[in-house]
Protein backbone atom coordinates (compact mmCIF):
# COMPACT_ATOMS: atom_id res chain seq x y z
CA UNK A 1 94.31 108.68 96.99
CA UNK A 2 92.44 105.65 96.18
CA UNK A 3 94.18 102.41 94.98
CA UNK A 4 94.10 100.32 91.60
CA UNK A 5 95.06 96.27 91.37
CA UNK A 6 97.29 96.33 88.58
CA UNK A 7 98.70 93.35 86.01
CA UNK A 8 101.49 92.99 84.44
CA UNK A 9 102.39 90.05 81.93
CA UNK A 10 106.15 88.65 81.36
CA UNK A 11 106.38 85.94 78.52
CA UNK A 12 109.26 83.21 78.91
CA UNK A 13 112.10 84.01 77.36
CA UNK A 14 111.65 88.02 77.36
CA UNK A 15 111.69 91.32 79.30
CA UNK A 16 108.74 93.16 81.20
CA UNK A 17 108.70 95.33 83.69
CA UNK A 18 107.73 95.60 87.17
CA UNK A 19 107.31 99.15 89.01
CA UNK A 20 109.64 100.53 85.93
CA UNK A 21 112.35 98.13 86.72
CA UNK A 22 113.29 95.86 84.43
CA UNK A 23 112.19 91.74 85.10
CA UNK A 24 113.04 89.18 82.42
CA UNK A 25 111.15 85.77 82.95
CA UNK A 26 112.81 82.83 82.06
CA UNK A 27 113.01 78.73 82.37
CA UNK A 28 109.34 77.56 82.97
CA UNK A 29 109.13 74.07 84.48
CA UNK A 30 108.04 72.54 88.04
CA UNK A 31 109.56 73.17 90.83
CA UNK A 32 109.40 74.41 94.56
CA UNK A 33 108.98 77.95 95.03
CA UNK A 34 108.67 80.83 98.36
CA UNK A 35 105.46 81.24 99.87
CA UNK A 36 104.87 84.67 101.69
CA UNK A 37 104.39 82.95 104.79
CA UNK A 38 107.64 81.42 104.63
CA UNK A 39 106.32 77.69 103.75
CA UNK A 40 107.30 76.40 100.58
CA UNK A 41 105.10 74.84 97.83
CA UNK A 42 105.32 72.74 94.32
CA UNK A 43 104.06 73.39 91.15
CA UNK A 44 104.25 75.44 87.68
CA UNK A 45 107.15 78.08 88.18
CA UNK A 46 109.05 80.62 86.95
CA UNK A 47 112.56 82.20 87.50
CA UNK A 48 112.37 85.84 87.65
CA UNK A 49 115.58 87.52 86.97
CA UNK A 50 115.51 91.48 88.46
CA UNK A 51 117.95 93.01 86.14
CA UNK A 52 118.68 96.25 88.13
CA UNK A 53 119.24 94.39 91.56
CA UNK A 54 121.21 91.31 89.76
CA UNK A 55 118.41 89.05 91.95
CA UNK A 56 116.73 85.94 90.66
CA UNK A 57 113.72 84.57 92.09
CA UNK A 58 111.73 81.36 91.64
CA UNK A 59 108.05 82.07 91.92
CA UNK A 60 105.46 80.45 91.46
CA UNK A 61 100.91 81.26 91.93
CA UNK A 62 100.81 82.45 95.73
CA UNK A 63 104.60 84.31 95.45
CA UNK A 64 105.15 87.60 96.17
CA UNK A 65 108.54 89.80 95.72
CA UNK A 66 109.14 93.18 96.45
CA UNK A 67 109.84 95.47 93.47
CA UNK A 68 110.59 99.52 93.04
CA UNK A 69 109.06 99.71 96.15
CA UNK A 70 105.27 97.89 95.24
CA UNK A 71 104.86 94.20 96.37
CA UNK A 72 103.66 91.90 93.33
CA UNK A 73 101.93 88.24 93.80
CA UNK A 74 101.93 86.22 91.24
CA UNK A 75 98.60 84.97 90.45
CA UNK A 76 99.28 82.63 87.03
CA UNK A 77 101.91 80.56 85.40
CA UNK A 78 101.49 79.47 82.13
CA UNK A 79 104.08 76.72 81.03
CA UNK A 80 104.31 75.75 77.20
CA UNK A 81 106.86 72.72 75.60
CA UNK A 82 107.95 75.17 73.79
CA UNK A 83 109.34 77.86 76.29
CA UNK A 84 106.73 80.43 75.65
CA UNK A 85 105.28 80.22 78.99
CA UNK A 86 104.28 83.51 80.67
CA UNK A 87 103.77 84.62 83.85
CA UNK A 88 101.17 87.33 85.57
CA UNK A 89 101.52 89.22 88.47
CA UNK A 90 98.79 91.92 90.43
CA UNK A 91 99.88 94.55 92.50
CA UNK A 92 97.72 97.30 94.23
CA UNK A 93 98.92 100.53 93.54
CA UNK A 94 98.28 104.39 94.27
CA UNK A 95 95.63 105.46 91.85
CA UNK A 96 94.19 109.64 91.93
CA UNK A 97 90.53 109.93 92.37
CA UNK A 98 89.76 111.59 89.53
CA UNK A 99 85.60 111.97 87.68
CA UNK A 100 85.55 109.88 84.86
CA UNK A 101 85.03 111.41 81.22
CA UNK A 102 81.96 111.53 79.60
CA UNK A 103 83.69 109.28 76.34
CA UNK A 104 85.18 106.98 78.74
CA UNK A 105 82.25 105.52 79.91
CA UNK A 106 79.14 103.30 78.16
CA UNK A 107 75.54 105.02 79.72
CA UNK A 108 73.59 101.58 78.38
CA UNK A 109 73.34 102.03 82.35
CA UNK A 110 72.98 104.82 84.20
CA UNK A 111 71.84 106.46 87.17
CA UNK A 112 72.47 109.69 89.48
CA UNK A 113 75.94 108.98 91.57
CA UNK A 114 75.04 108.65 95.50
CA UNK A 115 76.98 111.11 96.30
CA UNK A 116 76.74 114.37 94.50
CA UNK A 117 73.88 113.33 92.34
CA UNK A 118 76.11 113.64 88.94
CA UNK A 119 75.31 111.36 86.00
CA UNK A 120 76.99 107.98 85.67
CA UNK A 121 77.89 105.03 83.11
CA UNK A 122 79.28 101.70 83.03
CA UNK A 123 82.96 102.02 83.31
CA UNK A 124 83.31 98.90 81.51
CA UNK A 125 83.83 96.95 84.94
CA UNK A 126 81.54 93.92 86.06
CA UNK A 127 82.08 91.95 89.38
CA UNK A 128 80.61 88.75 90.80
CA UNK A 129 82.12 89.35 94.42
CA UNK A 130 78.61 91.13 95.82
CA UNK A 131 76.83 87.04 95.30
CA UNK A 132 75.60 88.65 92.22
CA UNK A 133 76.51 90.21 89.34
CA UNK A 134 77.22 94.13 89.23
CA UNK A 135 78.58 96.85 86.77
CA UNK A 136 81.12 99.42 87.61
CA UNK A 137 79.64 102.90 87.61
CA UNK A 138 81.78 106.16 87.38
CA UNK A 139 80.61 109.89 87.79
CA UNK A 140 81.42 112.37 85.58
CA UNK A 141 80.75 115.29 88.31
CA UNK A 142 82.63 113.81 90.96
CA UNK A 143 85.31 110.94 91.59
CA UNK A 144 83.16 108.53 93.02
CA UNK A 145 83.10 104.91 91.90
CA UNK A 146 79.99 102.25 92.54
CA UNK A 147 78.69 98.69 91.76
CA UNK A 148 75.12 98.24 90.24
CA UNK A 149 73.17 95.81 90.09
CA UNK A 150 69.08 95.76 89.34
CA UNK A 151 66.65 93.07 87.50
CA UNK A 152 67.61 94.93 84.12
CA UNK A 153 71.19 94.31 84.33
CA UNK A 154 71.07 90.31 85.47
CA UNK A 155 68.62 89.87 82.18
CA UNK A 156 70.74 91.32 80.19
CA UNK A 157 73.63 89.70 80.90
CA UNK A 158 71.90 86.32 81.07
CA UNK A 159 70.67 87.02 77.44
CA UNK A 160 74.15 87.77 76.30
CA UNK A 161 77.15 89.74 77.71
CA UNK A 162 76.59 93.49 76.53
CA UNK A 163 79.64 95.13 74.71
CA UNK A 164 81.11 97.89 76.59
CA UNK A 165 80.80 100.59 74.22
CA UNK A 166 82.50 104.26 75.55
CA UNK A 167 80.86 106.72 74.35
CA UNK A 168 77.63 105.30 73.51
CA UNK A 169 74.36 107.56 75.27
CA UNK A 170 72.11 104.66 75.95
């Protein structure tokens, strides 16, 4: 199994859900909040009310809880006047290696996969993390997954950022 980081978005006020439990967010405002490593910071926060546990937690960018099972960090806190605030929160999660569909996938780049020589597209994915920028690739023969990056794509994102199209042949 390979993994997928996963968001999930609760707005002030209403109820999301975390690992299929149920999380309401609620009260916005500054405060001090629980860092992982046990230290304590100040800033934009957000209670976080765990409905099946009967647990609230004040988080805030840098927190992470335990929920269902999957740890989540928060990674933003929007506060409004108004109490329509949100909050967002990433977790990694089990994700099956599976080859990507033909549809699913934009070939305005494409090349043979590196490792079963398969044809690939754009999965719609672009990354800065490799010092430059890539593209996400997907096969369709097999489940591998690589970055790309060439002359052709840095031009044309430097002449304006492509639309991810699925579907379209090239």
């Amino acid at each position: 199994m390979s993994t997928k980081v996963v968001t999930e978005r609760i707005d002030e006020g209403a109820v999301g859900s975390l690992s299929g439990e149920p999380v309401a967010a609620a009260n916005g405002c500054l405060a001090e909040f629980d860092l992982p490593d046990g230290s304590v910071s100040t800033g934009p926060s957000m209670l976080l009310c765990l409905l099946s546990g009967e647990e609230d937690r004040r988080v805030g960018v840098g927190s992470a809880l335990e929920v269902g099972g999957t740890l989540w960090t928060v990674a933003t806190i929007q506060l409004a006047e108004e109490g329509t605030g949100h909050v967002e929160l990433n977790a990694t999660v089990r994700a099956p290696k599976v080859r990507a569909k033909p549809e699913d996938l934009d070939f305005l780049f494409r090349r043979s996969c590196g490792r079963c020589g398969g044809k690939t597209g754009w999965d719609g994915f672009t990354s800065n993390e490799m010092g430059k920028l890539c593209v996400g690739m997907a096969c369709i023969q097999c489940p591998a997954k690589e970055w790309l990056t060439n002359g052709r794509i840095q031009r044309m994102f430097f002449e304006g950022t492509p639309t991810f199209t699925p579907g379209r042949t090239g």
